[in-house]
Protein backbone atom coordinates (compact mmCIF):
# COMPACT_ATOMS: atom_id res chain seq x y z
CA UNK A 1 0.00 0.00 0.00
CA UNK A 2 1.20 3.23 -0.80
CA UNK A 3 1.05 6.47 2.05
CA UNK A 4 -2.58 7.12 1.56
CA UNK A 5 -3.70 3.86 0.98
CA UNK A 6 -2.62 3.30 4.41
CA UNK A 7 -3.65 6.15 5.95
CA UNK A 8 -7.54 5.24 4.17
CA UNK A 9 -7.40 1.62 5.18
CA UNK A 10 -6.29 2.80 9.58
CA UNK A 11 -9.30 5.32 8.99
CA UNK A 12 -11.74 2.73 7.77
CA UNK A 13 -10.21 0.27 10.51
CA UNK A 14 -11.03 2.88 13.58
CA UNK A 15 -14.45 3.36 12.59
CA UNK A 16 -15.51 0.02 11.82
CA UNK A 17 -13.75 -0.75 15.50
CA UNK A 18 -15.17 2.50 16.86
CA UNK A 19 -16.87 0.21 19.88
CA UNK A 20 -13.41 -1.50 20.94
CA UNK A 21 -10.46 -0.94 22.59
CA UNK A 22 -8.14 0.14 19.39
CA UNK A 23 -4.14 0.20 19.90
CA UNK A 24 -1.43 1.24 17.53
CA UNK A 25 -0.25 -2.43 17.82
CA UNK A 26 -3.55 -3.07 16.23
CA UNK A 27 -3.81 -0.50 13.66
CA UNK A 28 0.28 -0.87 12.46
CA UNK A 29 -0.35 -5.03 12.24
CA UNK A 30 -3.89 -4.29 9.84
CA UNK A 31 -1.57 -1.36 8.10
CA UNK A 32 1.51 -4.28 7.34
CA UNK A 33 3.74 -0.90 8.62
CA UNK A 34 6.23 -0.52 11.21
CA UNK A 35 4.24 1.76 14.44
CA UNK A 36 7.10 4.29 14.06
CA UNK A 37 6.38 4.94 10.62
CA UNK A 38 2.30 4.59 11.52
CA UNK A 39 2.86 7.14 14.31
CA UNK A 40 5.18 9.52 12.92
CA UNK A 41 3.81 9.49 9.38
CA UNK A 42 0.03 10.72 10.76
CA UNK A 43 1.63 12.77 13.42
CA UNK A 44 3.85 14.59 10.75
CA UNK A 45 0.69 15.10 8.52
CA UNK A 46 -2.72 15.60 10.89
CA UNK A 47 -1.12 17.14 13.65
CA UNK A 48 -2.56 14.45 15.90
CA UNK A 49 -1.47 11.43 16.80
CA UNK A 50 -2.96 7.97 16.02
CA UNK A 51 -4.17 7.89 19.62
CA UNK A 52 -5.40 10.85 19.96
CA UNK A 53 -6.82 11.31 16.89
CA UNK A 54 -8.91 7.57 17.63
CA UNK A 55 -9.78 8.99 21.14
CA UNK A 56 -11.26 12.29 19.60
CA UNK A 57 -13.15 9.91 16.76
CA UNK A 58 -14.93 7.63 19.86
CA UNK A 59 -15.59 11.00 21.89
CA UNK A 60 -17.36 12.68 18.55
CA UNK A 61 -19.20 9.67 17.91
CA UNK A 62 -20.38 9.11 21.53
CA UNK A 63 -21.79 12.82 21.55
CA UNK A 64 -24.97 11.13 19.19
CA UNK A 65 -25.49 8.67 22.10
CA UNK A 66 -25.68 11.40 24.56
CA UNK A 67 -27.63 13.72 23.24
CA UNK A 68 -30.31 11.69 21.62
CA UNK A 69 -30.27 8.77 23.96
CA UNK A 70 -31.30 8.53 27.78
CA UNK A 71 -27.98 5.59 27.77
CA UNK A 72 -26.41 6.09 31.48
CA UNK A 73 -22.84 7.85 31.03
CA UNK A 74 -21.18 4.65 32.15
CA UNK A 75 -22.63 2.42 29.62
CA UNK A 76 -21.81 5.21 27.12
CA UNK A 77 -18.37 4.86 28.14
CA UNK A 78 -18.38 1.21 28.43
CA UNK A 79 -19.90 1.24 24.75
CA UNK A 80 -16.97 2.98 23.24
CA UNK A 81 -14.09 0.59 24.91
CA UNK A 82 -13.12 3.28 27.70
CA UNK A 83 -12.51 0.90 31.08
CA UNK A 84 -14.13 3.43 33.48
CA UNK A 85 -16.99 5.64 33.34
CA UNK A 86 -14.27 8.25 35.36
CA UNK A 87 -11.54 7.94 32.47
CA UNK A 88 -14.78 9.19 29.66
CA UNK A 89 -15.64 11.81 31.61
CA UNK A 90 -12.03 13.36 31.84
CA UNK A 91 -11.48 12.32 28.42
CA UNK A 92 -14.38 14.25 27.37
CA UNK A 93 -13.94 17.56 29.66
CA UNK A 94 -10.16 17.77 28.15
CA UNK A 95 -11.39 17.25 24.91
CA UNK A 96 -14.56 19.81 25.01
CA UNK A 97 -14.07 21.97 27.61
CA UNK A 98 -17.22 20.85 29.53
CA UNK A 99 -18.34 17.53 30.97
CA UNK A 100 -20.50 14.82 29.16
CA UNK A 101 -23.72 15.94 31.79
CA UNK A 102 -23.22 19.39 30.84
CA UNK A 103 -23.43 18.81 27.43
CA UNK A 104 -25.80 16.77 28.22
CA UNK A 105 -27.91 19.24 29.48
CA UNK A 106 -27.27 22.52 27.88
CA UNK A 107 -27.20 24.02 24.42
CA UNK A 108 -23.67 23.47 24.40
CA UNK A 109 -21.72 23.86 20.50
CA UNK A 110 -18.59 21.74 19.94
CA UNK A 111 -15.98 21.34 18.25
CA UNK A 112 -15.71 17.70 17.23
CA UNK A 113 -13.50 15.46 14.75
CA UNK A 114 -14.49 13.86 11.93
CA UNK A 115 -13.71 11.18 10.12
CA UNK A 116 -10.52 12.49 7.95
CA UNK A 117 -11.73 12.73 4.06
CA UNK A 118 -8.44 11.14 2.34
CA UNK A 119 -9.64 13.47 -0.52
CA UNK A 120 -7.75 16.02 1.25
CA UNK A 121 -4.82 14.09 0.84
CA UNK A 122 -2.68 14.68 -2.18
CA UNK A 123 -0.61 11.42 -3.23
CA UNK A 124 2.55 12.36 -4.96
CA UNK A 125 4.24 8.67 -6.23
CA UNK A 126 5.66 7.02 -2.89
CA UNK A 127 4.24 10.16 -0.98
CA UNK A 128 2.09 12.09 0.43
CA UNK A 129 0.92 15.39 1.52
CA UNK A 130 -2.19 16.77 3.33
CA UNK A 131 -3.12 20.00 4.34
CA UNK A 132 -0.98 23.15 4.54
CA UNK A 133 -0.12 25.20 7.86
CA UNK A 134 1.40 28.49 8.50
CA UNK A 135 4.47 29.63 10.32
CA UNK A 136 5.44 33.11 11.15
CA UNK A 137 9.65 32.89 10.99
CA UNK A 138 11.52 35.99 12.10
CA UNK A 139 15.13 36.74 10.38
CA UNK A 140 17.37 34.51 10.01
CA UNK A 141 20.65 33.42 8.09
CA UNK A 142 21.71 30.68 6.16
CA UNK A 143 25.44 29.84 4.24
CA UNK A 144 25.97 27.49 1.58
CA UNK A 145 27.12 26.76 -2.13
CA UNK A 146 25.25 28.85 -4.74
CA UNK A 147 24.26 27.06 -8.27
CA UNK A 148 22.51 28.09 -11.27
CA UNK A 149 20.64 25.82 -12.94
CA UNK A 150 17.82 25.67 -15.28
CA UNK A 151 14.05 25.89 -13.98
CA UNK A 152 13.28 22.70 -15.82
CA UNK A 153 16.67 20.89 -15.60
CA UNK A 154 15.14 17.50 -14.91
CA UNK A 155 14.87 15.09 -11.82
CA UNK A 156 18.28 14.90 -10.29
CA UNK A 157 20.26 18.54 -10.67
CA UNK A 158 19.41 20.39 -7.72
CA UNK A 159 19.32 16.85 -5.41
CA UNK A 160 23.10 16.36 -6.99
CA UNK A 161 23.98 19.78 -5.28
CA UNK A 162 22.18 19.25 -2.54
CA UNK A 163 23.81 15.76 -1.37
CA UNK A 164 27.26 16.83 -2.22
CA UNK A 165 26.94 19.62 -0.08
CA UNK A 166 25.46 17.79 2.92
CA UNK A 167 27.93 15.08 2.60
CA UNK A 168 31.02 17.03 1.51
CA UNK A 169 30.81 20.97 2.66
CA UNK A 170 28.82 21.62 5.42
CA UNK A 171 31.12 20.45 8.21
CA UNK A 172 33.39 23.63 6.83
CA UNK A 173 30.56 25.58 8.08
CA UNK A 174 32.17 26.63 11.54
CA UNK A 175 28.59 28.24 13.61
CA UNK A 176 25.34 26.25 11.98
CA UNK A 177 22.49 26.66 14.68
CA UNK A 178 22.00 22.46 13.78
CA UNK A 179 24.06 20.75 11.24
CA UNK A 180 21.20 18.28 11.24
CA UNK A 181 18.76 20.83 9.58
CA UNK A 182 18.95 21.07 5.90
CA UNK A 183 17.81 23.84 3.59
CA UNK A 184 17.44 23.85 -0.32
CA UNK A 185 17.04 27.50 -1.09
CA UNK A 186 15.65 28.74 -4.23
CA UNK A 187 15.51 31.52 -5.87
CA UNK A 188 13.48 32.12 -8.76
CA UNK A 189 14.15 36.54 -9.11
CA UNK A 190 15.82 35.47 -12.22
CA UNK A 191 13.81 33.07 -13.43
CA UNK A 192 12.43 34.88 -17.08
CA UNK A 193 15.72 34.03 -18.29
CA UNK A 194 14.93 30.07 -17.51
CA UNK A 195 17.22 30.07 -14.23
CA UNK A 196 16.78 29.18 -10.77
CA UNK A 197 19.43 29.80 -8.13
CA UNK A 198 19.63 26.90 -5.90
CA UNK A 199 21.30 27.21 -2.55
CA UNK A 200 21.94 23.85 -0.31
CA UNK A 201 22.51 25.56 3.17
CA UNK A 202 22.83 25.61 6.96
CA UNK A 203 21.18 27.56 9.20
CA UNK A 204 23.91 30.23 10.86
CA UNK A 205 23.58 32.27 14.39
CA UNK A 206 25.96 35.13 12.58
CA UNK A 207 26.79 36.13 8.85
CA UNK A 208 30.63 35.65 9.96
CA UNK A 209 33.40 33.44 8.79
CA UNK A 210 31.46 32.34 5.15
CA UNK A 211 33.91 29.41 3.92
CA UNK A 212 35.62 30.40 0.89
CA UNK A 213 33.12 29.62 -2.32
CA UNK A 214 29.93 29.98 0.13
CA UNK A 215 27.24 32.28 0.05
CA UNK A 216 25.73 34.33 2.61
CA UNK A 217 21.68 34.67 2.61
CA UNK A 218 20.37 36.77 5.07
CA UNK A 219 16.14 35.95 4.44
CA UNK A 220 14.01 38.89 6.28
CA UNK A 221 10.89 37.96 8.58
CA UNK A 222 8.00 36.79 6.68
CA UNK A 223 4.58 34.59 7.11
CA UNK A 224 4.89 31.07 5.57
CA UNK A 225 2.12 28.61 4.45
CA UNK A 226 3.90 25.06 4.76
CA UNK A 227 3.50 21.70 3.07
CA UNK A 228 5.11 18.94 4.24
CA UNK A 229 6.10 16.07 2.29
CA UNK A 230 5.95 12.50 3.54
CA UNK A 231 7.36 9.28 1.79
CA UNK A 232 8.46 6.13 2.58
CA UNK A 233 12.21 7.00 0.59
CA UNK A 234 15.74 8.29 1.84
CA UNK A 235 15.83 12.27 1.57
CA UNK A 236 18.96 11.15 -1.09
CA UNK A 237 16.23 9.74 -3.16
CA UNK A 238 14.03 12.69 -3.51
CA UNK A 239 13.91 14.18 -7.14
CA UNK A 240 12.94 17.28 -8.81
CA UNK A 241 9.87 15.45 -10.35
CA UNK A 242 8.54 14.47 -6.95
CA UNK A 243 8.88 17.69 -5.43
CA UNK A 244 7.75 19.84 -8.57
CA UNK A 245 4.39 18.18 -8.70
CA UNK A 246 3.86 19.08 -5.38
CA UNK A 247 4.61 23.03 -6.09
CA UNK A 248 2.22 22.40 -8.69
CA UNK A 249 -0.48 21.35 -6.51
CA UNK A 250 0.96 24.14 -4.17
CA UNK A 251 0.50 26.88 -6.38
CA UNK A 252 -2.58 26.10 -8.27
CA UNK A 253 -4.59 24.01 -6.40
CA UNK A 254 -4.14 26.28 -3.28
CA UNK A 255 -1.97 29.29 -3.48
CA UNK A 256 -4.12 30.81 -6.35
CA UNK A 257 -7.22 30.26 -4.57
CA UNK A 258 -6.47 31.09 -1.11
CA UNK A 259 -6.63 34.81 -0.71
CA UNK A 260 -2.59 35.15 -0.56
CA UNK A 261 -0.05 35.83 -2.60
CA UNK A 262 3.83 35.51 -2.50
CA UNK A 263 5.39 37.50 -0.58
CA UNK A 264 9.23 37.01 -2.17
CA UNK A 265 10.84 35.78 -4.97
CA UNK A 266 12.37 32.82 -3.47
CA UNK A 267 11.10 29.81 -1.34
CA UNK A 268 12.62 26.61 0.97
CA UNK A 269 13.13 23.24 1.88
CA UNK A 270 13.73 22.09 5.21
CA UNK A 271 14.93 18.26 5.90
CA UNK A 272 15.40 17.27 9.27
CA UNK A 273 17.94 14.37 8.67
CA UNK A 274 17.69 13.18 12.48
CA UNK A 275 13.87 12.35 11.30
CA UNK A 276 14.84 10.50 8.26
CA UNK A 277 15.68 6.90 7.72
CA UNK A 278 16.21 4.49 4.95
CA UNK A 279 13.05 4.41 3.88
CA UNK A 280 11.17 7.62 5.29
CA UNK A 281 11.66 11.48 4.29
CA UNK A 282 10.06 14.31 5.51
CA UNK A 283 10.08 17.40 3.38
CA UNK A 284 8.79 20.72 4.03
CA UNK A 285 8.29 23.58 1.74
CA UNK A 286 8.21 27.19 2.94
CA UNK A 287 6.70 29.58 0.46
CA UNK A 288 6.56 33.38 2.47
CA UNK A 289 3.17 34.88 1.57
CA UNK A 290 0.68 38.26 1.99
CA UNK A 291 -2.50 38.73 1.70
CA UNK A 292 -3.46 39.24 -2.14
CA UNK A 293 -5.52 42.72 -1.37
């Protein structure tokens, strides 16, 4: 099964289970994937994890049971695999603010979970990603080797650059704020002539001691809307292909449509490498953004 596949087939699995006691030992064994993968993989995408995001599915559905049943609390919470009528009832109050009674018994609005609609999820070959979020960054600085290359250069040219700097030329870098943390930067300001410039970098505390051949960037504050990228492949694998498709569906299927604009002429990756493993990559794309009026 490929990323989504998965992440369709644990959905179906919790709410056809809804009623029982549902591990991730469970849901990783029906999935045929590792739970580190399981866990990190929805973690890295929903926000939530597995368990809390199966908790918050039996709390929603229990709220129909409540309010249009007389069922006694505890068999309400008995019904939905909790162990003790006590352990619903906290469940609930962290989960909604109020208590099931309360709820219960006043006009009380919520905000639930739903089931998650794998529509939202955009597969992208061996990956995945799902709905964007926004960071606000302030200033920062980054040093690395500068390229030119061609917008459409094909799969491997920028990943080339980037894995011979990771592997060869960042340890000259003498102040990174974590060696661990890799970012592609790109910029596209001269792009009408068919160029990108394509920066593999290090985060710096200080625009001080640039290595001979290195480039200083020094990127002002800005708002970002974020995608990450999640695939079962080594970050050495990734490939222009798989990460232009994704700008695609970045820039017209949500950027066009979503009342901002960009903010700059240039954008980022960001790799984690202490997250990545043989087979598992995390990617995130920072595109800085205004509003478009």
């Amino acid at each position: 099964m490929d990323i989504k596949e998965i992440i369709e087939s644990c959905s179906e699995y919790i709410e056809k289970n809804i009623h029982e006691r549902i591990t991730l030992d469970d849901l990783s064994h029906h999935a045929g994937v590792s739970k580190f993968y399981l866990h990190r993989m929805f973690k890295s995408l929903t926000g939530d994890s597995l368990i809390d995001y199966i908790q918050s599915r039996k709390l929603t559905s229990s709220i129909n049971e409540l309010t249009n049943t007389g069922m006694r609390v505890i068999d309400i919470a008995m019904d939905y695999g909790f162990e003790y009528e006590q352990s619903y009832i906290r469940a609930f109050k962290k989960k909604f603010g109020y208590t099931p009674l309360k709820v219960r018994n006043d006009q009380i609005s919520l905000l639930i979970k739903e089931k998650i609609n794998i529509n939202d999820f955009v597969t992208v070959n061996n990956s995945v990603t799902y709905k964007p979020f926004f960071v606000f960054k302030q200033k920062f600085n980054l040093i690395g080797n500068k390229h030119l290359i061609l917008s459409k250069s094909g799969d491997k040219t920028a990943n080339t650059y980037g894995r011979d700097f990771y592997y060869n030329y960042r340890n000259k870098i003498s102040n990174p704020v974590n060696p661990n943390i890799y970012f592609g930067f790109t910029d596209w300001s001269n792009n009408d002539n068919g160029y990108i410039y394509y920066v593999p970098s290090l985060e710096v505390s200080e625009l001080a001691g640039v290595p001979e051949g290195m480039t200083a960037i020094s990127i002002p504050p800005h708002k970002y809307v974020v995608f990450r990228f999640v695939g079962f492949f080594r970050p050495d694998d990734l490939n222009g292909r798989q990460v232009g498709r994704l700008l695609v569906h970045m820039y017209s299927k949500w950027i066009f449509s979503s009342g901002f604009k960009f903010a700059d002429t240039f954008r980022f990756e960001y790799i984690d490498t202490t997250i990545s493993k043989d087979n598992y990559c995390e990617l995130d794309i920072y595109q800085p953004i205004i509003p478009a009026s």
